[in-house]
N, C-alpha and C. Protein backbone atom coordinates (compact mmCIF):
# COMPACT_ATOMS: atom_id res chain seq x y z
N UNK A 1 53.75 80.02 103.18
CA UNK A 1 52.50 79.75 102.50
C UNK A 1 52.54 80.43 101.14
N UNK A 2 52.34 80.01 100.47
CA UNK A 2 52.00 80.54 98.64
C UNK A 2 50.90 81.27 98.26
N UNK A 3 51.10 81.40 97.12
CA UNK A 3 49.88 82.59 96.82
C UNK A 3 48.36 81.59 96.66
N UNK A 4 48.83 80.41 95.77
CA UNK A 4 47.36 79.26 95.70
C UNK A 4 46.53 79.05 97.05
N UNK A 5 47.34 78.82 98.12
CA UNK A 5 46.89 78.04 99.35
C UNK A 5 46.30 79.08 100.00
N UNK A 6 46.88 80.58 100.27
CA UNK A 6 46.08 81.45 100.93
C UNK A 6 44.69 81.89 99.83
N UNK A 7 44.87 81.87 98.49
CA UNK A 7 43.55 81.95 97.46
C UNK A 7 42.64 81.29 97.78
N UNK A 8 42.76 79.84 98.00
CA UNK A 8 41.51 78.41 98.23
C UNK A 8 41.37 79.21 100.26
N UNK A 9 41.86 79.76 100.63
CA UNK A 9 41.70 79.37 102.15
C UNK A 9 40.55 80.93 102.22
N UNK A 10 40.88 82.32 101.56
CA UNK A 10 40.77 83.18 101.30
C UNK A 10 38.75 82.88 100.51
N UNK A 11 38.93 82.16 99.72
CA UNK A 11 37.59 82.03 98.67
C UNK A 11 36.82 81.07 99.57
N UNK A 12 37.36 79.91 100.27
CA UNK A 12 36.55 79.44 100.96
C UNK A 12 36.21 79.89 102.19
N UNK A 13 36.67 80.84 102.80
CA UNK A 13 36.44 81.43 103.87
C UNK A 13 35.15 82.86 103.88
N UNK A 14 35.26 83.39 102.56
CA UNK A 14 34.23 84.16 102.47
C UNK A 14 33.16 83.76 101.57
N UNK A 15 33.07 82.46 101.44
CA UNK A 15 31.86 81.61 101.19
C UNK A 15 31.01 80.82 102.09
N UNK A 16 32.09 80.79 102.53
CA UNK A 16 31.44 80.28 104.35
C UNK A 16 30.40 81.32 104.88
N UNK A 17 31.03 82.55 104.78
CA UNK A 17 30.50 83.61 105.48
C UNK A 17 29.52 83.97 105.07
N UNK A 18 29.50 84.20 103.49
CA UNK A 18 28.60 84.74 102.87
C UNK A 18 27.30 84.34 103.24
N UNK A 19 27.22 82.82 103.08
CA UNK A 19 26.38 81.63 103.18
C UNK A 19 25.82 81.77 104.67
N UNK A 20 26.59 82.28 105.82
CA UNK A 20 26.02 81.98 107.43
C UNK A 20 25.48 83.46 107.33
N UNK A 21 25.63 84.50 106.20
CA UNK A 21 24.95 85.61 106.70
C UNK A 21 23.83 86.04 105.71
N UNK A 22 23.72 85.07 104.89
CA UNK A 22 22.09 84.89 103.60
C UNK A 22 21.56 84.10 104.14
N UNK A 23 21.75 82.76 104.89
CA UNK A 23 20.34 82.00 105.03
C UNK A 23 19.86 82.01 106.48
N UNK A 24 18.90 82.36 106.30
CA UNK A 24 17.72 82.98 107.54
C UNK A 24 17.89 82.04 108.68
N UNK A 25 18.25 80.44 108.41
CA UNK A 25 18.25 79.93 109.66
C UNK A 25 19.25 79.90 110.69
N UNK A 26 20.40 80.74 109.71
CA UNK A 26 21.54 81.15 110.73
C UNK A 26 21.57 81.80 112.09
N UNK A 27 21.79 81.66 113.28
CA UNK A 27 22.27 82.34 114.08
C UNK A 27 23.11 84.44 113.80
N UNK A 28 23.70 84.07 112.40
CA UNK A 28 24.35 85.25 112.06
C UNK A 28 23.88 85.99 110.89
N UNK A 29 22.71 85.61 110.34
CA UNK A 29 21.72 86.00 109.72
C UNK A 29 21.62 87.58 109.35
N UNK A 30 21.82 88.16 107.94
CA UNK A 30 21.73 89.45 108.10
C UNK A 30 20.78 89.79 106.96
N UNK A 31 20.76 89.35 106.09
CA UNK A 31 20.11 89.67 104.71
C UNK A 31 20.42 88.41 103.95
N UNK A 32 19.83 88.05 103.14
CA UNK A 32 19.38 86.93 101.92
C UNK A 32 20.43 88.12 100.37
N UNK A 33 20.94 89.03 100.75
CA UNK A 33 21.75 89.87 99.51
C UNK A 33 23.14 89.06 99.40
N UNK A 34 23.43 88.73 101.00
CA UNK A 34 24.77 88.29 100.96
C UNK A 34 25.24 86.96 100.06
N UNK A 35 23.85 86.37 99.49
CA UNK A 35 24.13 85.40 98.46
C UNK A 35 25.24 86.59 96.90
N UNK A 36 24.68 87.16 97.19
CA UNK A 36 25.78 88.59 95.63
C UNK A 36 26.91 88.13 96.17
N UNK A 37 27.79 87.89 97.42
CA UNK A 37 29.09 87.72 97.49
C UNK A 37 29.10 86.35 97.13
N UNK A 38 28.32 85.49 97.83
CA UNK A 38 28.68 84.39 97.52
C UNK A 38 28.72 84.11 95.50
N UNK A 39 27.87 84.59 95.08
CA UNK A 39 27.96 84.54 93.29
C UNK A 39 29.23 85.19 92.64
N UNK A 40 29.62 86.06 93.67
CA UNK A 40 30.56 87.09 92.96
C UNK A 40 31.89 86.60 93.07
N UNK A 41 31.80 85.04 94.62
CA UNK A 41 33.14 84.62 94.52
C UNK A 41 33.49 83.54 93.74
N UNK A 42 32.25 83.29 93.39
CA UNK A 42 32.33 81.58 92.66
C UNK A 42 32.53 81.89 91.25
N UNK A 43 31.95 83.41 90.93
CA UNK A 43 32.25 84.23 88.69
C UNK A 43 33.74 84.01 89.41
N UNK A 44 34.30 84.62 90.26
CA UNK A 44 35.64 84.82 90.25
C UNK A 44 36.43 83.74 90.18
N UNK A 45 36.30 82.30 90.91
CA UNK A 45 36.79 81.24 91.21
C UNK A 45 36.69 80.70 89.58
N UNK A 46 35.51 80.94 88.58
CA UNK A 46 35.45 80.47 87.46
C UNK A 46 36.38 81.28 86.44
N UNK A 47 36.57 82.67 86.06
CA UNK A 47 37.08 82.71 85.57
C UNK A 47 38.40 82.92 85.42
N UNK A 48 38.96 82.93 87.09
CA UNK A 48 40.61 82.65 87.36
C UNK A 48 41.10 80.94 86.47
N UNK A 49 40.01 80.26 86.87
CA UNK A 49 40.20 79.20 85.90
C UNK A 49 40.32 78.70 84.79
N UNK A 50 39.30 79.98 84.22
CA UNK A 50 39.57 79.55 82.64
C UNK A 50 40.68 80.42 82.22
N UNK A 51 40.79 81.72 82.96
CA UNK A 51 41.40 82.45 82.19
C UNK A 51 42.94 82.12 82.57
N UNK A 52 43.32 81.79 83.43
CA UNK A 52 44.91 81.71 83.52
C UNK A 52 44.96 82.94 84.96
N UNK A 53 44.40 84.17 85.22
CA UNK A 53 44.38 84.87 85.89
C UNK A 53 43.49 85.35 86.98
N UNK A 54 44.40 85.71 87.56
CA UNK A 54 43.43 86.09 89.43
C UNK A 54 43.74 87.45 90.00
N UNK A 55 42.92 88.42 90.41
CA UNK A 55 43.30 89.34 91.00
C UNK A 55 44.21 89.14 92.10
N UNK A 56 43.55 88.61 92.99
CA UNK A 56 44.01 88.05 94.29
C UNK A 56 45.36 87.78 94.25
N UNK A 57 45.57 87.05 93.41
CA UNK A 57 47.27 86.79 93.33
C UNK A 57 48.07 87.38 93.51
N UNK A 58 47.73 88.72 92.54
CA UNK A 58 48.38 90.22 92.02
C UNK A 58 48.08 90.54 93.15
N UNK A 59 47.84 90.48 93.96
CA UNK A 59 47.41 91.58 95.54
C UNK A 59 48.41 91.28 96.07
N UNK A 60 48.08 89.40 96.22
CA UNK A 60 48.93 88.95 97.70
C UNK A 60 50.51 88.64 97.06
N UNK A 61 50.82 88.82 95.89
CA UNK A 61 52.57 88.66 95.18
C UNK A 61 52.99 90.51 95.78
N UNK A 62 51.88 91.39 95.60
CA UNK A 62 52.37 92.58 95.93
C UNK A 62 52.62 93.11 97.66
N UNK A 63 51.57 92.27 98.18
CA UNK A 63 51.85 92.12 99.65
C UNK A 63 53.05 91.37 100.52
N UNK A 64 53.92 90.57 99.16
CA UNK A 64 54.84 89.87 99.55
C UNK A 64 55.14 88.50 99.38
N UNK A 65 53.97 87.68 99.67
CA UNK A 65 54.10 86.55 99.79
C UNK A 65 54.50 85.63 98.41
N UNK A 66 55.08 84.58 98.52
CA UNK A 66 55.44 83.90 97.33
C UNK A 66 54.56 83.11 96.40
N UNK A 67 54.46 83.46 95.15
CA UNK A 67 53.74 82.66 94.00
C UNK A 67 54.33 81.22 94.08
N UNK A 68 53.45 80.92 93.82
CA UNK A 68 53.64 79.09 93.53
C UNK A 68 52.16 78.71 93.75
N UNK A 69 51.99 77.05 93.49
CA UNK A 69 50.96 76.66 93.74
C UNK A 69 51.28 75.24 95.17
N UNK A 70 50.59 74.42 94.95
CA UNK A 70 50.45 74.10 96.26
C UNK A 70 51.52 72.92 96.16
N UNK A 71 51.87 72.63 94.82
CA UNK A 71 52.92 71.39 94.89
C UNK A 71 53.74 72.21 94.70
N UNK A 72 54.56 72.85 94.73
CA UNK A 72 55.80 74.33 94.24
C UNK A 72 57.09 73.59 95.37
């Protein structure tokens, strides 16, 4: 797996979450704050885009796994 595919699986996975633990009609419901992650992943998702760069990347290239994107 590449560094892109675990990023999209990684950003959509704690948007999911964020989302089942801000809105009240959830079952897993904790606070209406947890929308801050959800904003904080989508600034991030925006400016990995414009800018050319991602933290995440730099994490998971240092954890090992191989850079590329999803056609690589």
């Amino acid at each position: 797996m590449t560094t892109e595919r675990l990023i999209r699986i990684i950003a959509g996975s704690l948007l999911l979450l964020s989302l089942a633990l801000a809105i009240p009609a959830s079952p897993i419901y904790i606070s209406q704050w947890f929308f801050a992650l959800t904003a904080f992943v989508a600034a991030n998702l925006l400016q990995s885009g414009v800018s050319r760069w991602c933290l995440m990347e730099d994490i998971l290239v240092k954890l090992g796994v191989r850079r590329g994107g999803v056609h690589d």
